[in-house]
PDB file of N, CA and C in Angstrom:
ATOM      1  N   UNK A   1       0.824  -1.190   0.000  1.00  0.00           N
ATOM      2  CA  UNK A   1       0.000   0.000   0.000  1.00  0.00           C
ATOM      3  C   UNK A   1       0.875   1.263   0.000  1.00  0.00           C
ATOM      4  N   UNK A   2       1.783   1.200   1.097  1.00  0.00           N
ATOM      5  CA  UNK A   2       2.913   2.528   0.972  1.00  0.00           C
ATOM      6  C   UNK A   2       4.154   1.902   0.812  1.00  0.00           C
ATOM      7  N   UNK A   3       4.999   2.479   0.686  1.00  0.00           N
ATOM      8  CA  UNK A   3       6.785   2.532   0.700  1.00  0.00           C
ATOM      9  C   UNK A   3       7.320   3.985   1.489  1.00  0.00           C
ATOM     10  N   UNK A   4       8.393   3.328   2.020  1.00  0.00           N
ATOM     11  CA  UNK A   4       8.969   4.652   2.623  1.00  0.00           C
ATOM     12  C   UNK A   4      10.449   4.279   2.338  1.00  0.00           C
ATOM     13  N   UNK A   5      10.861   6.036   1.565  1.00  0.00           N
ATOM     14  CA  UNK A   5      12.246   6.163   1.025  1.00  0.00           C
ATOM     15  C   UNK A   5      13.358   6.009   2.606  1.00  0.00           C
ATOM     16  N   UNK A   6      13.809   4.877   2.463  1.00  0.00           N
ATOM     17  CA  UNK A   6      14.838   5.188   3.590  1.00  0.00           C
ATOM     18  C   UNK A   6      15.766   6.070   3.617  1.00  0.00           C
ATOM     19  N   UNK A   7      16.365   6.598   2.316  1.00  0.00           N
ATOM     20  CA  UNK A   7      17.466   7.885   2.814  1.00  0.00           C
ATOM     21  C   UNK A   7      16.446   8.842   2.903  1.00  0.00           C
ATOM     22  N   UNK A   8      15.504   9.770   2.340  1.00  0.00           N
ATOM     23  CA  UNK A   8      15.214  10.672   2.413  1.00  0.00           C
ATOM     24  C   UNK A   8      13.853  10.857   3.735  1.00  0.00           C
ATOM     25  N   UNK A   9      12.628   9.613   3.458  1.00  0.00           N
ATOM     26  CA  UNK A   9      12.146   9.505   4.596  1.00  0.00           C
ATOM     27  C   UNK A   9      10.405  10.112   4.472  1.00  0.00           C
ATOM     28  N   UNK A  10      10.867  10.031   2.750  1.00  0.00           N
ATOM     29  CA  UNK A  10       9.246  10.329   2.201  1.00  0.00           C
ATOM     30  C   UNK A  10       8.426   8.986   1.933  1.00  0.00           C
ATOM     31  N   UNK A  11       6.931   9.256   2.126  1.00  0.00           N
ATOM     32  CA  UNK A  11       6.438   8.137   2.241  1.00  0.00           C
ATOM     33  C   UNK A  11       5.580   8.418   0.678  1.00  0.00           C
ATOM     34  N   UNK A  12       5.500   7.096  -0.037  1.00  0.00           N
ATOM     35  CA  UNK A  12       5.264   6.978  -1.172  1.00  0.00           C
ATOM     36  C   UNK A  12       3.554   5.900  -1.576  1.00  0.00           C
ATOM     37  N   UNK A  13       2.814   6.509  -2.401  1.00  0.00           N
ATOM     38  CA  UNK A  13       1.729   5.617  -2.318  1.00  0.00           C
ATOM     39  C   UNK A  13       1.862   4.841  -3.304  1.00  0.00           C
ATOM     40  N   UNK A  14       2.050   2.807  -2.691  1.00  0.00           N
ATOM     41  CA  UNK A  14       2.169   2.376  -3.743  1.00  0.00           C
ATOM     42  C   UNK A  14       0.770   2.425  -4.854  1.00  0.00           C
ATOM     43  N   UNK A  15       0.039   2.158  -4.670  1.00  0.00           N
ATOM     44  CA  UNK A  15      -1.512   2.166  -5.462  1.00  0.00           C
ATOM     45  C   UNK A  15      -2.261   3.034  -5.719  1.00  0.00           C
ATOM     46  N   UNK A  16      -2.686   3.493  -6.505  1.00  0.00           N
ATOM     47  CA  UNK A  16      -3.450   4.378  -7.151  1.00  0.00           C
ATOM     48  C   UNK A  16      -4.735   4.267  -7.102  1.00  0.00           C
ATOM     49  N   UNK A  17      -5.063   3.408  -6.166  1.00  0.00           N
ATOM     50  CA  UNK A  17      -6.569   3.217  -6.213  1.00  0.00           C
ATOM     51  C   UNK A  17      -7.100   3.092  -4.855  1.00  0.00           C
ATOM     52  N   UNK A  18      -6.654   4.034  -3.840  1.00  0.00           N
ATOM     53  CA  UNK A  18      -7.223   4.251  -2.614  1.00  0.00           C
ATOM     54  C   UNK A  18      -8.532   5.094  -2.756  1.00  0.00           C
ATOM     55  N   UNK A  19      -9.416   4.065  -1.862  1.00  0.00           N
ATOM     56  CA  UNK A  19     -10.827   4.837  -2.350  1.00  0.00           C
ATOM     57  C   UNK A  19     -11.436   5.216  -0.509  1.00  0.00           C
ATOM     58  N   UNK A  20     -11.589   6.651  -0.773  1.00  0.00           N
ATOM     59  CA  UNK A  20     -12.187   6.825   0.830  1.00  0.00           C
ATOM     60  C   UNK A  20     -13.493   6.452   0.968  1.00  0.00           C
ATOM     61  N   UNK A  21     -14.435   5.916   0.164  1.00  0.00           N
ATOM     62  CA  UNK A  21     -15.644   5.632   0.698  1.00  0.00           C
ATOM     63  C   UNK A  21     -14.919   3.646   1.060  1.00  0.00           C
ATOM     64  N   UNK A  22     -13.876   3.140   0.983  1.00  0.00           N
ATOM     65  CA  UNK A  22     -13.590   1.746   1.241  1.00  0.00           C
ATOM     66  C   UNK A  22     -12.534   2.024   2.806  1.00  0.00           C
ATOM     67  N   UNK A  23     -11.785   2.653   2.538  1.00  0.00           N
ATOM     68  CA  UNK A  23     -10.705   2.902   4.069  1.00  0.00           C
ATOM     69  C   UNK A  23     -10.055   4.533   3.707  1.00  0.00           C
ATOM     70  N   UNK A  24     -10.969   5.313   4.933  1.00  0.00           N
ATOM     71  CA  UNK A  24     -10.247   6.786   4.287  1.00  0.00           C
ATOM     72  C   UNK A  24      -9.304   7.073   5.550  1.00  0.00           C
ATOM     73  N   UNK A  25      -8.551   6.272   6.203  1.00  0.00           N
ATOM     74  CA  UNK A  25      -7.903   6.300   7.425  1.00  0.00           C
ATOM     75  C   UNK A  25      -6.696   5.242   7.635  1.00  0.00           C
ATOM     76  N   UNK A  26      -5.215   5.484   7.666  1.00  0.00           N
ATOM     77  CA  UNK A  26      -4.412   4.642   7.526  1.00  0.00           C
ATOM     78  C   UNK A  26      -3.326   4.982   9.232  1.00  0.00           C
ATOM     79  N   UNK A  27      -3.083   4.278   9.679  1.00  0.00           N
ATOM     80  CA  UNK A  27      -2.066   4.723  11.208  1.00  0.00           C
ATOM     81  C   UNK A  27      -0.718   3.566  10.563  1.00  0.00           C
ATOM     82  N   UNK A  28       0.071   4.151  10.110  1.00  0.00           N
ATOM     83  CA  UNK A  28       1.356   3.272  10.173  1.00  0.00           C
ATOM     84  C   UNK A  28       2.455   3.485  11.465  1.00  0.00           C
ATOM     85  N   UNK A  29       3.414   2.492  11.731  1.00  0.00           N
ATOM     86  CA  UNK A  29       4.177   2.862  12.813  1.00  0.00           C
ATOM     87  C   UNK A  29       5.568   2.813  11.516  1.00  0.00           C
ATOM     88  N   UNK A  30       6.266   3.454  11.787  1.00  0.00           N
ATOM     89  CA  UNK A  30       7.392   3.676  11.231  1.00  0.00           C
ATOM     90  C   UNK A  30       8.400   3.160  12.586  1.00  0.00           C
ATOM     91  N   UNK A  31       9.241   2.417  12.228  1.00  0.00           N
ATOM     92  CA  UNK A  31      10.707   2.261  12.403  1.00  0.00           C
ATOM     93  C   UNK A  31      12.027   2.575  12.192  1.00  0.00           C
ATOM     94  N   UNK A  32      12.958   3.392  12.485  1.00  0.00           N
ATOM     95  CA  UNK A  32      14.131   3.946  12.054  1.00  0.00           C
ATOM     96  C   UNK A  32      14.975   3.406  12.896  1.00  0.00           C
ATOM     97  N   UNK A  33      16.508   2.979  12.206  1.00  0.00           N
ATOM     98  CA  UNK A  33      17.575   2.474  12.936  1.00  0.00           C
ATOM     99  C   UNK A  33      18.736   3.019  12.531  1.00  0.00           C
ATOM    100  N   UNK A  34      19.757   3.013  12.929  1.00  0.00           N
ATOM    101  CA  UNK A  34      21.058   3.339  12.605  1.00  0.00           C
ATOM    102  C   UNK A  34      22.095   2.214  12.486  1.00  0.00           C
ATOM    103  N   UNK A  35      22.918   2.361  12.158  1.00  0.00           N
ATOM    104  CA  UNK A  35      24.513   1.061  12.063  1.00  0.00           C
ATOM    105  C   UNK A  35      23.404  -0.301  11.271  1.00  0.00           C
ATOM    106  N   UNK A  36      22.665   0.251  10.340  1.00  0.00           N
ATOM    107  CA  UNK A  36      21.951  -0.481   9.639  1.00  0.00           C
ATOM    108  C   UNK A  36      21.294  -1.576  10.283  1.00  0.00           C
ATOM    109  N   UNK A  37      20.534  -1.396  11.498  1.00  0.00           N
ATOM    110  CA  UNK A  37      19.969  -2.025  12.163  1.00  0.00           C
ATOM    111  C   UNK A  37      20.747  -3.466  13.308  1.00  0.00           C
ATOM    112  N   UNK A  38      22.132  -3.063  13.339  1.00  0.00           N
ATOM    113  CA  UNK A  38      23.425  -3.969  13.795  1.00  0.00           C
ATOM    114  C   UNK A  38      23.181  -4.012  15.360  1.00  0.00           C
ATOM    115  N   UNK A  39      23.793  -4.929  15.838  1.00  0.00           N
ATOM    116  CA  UNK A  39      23.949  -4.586  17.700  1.00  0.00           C
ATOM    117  C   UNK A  39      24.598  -2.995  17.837  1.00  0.00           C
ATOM    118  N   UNK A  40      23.937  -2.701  19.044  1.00  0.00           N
ATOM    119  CA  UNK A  40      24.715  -1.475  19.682  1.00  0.00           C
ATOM    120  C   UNK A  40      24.337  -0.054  18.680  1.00  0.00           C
ATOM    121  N   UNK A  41      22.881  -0.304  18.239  1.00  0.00           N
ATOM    122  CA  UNK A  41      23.049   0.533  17.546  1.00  0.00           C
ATOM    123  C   UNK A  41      21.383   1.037  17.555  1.00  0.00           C
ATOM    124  N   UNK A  42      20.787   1.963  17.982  1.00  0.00           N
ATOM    125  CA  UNK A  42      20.429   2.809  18.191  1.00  0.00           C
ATOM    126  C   UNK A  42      18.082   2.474  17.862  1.00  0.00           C
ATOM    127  N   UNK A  43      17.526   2.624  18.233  1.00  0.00           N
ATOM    128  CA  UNK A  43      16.184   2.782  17.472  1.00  0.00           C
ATOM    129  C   UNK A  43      14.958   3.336  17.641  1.00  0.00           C
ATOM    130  N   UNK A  44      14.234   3.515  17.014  1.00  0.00           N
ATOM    131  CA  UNK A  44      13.511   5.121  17.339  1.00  0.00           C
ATOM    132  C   UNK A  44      11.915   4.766  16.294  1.00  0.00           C
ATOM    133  N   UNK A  45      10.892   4.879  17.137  1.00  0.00           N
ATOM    134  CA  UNK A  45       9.326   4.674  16.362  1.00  0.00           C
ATOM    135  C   UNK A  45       8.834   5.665  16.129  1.00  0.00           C
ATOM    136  N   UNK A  46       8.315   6.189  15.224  1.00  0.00           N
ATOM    137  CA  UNK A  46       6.951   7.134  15.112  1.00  0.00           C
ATOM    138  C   UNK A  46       5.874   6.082  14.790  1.00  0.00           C
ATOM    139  N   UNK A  47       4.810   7.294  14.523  1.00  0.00           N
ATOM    140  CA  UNK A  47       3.414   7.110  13.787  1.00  0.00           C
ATOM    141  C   UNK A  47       3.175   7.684  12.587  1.00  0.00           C
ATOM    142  N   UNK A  48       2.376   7.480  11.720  1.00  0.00           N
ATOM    143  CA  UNK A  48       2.070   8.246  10.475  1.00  0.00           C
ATOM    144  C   UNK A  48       0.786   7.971   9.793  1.00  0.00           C
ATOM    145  N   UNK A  49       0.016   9.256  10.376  1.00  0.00           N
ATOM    146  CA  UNK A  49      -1.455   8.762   9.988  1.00  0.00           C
ATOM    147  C   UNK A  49      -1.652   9.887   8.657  1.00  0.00           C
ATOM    148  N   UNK A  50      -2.237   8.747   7.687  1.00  0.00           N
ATOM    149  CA  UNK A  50      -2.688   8.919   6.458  1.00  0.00           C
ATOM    150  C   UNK A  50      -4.047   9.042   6.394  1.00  0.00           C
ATOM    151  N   UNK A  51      -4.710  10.760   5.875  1.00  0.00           N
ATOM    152  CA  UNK A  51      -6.192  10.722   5.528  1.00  0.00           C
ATOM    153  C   UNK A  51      -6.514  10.580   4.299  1.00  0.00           C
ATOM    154  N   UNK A  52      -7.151   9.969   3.790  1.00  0.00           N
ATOM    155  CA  UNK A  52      -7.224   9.742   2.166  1.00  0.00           C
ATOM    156  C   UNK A  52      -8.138  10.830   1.988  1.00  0.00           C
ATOM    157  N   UNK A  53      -8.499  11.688   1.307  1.00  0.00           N
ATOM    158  CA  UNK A  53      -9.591  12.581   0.650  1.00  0.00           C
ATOM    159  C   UNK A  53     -10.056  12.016  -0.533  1.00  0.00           C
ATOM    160  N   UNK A  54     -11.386  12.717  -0.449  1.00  0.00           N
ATOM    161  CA  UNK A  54     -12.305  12.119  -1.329  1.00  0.00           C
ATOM    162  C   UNK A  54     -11.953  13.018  -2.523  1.00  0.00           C
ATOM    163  N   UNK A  55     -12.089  12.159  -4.043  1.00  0.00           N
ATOM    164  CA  UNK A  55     -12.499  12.865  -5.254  1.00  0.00           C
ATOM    165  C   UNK A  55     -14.026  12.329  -5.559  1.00  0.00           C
ATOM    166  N   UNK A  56     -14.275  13.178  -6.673  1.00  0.00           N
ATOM    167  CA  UNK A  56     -16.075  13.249  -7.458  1.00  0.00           C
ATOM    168  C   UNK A  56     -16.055  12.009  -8.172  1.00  0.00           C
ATOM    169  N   UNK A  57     -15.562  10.695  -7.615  1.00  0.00           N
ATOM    170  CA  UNK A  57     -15.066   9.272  -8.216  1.00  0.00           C
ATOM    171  C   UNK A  57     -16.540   8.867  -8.474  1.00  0.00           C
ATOM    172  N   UNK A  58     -17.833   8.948  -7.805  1.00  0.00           N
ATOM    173  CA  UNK A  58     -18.769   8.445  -8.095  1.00  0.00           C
ATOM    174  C   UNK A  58     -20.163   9.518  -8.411  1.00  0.00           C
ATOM    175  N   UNK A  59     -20.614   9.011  -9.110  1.00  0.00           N
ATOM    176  CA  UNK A  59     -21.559   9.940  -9.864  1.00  0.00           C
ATOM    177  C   UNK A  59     -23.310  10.002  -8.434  1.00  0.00           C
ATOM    178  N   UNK A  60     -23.939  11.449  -8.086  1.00  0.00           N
ATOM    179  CA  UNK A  60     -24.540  10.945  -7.513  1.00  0.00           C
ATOM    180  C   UNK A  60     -26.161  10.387  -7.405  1.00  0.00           C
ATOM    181  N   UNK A  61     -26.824   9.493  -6.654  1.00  0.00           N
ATOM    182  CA  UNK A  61     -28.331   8.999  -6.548  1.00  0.00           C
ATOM    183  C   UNK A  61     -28.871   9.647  -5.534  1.00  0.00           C
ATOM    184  N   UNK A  62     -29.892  10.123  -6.108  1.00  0.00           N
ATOM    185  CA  UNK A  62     -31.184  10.423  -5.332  1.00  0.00           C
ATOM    186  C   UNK A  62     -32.303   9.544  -5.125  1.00  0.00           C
ATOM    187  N   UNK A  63     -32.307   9.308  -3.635  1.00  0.00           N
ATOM    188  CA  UNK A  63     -33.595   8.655  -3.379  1.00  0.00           C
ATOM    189  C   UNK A  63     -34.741   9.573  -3.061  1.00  0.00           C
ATOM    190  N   UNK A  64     -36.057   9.171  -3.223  1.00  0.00           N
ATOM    191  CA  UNK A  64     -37.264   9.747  -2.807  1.00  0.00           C
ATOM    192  C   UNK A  64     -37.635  11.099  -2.756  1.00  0.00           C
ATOM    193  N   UNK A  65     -36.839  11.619  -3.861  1.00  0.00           N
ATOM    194  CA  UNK A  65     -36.895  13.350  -4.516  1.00  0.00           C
ATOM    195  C   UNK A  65     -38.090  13.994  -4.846  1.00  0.00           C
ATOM    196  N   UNK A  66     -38.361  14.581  -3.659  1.00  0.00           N
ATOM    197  CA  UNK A  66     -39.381  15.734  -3.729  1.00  0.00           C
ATOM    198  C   UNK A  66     -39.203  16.852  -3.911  1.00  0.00           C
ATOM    199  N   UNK A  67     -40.236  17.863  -4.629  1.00  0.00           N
ATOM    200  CA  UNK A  67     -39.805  18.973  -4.886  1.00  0.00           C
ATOM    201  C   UNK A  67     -40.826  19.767  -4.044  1.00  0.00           C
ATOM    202  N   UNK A  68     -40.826  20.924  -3.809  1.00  0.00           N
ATOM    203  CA  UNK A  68     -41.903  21.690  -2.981  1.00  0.00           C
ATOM    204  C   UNK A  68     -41.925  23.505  -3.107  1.00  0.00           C
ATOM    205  N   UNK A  69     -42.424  24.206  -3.001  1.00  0.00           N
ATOM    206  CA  UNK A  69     -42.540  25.233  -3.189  1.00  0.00           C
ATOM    207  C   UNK A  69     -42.097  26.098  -1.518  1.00  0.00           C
ATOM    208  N   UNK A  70     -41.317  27.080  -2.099  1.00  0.00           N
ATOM    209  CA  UNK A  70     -41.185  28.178  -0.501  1.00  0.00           C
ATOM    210  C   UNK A  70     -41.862  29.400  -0.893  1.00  0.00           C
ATOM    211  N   UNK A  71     -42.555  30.112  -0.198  1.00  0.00           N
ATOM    212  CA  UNK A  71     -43.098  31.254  -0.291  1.00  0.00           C
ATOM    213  C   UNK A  71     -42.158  32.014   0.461  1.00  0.00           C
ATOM    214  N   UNK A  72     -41.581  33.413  -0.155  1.00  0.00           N
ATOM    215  CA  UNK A  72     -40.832  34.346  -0.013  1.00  0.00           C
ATOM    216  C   UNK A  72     -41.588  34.491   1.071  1.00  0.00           C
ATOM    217  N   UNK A  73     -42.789  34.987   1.128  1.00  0.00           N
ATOM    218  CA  UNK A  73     -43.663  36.560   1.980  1.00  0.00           C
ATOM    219  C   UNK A  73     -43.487  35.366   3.290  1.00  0.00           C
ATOM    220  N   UNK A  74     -43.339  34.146   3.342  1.00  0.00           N
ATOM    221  CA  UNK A  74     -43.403  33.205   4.956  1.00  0.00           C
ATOM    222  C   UNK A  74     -41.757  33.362   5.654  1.00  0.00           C
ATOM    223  N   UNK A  75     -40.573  33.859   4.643  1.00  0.00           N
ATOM    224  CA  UNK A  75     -39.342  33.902   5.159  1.00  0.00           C
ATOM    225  C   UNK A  75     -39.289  34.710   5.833  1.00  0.00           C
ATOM    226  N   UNK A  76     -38.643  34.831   7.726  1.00  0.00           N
ATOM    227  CA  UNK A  76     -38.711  35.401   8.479  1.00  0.00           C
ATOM    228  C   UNK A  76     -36.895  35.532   8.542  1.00  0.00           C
ATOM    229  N   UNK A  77     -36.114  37.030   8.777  1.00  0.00           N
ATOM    230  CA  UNK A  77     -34.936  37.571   9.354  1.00  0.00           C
ATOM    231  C   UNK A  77     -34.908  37.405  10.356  1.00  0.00           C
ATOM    232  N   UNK A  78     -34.002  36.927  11.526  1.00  0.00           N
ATOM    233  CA  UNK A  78     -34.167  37.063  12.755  1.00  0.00           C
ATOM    234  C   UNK A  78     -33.201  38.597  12.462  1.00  0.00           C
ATOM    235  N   UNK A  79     -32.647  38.767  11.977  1.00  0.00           N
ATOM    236  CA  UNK A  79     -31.758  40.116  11.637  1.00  0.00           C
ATOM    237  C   UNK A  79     -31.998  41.322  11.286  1.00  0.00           C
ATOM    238  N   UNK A  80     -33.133  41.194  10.291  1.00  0.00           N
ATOM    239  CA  UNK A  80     -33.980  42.358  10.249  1.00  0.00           C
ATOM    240  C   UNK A  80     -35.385  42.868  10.453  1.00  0.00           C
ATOM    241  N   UNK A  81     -36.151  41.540  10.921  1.00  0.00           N
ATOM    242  CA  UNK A  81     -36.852  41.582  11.326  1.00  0.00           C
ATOM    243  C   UNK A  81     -38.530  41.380   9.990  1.00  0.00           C
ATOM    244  N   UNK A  82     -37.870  41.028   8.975  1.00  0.00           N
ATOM    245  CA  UNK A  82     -38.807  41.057   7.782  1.00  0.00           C
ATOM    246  C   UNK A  82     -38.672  39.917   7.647  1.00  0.00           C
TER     247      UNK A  82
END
């Protein structure tokens, strides 16, 4: 799903097809080491939470669409008082 550049430390999306209406929420733990992960040598965790945002991917449905009329002269301002 991701890759993360070990020298630089950017995280990369492998797939192109993350859909937020399926998982719009990702928590990875990241791991970093030093002396290339050897004895005596050093290690350190984060977190890295991924929000996916939505695109206009799906076209939309209306259920049970009514239409109805508003009469202007019934709209009340609490602001101006008309």
């Amino acid at each position: 799903m991701f890759t993360l550049d070990r020298k630089t430390g950017q995280l990369y999306v492998k797939e192109e097809n993350l859909d937020r209406e399926t998982i719009d929420f990702y928590k990875l733990v990241v791991e970093g080491t030093d002396m290339g992960g050897g004895s005596g040598g050093l290690v350190g965790t984060g977190t890295v939470e991924v929000k996916v945002l939505d695109i206009n991917d799906n076209i939309p449905t209306w259920k049970n669409l009514s239409l109805g009329r508003v009469s202007l002269s019934t709209v009340y301002s609490s602001r101006t008082g008309f």
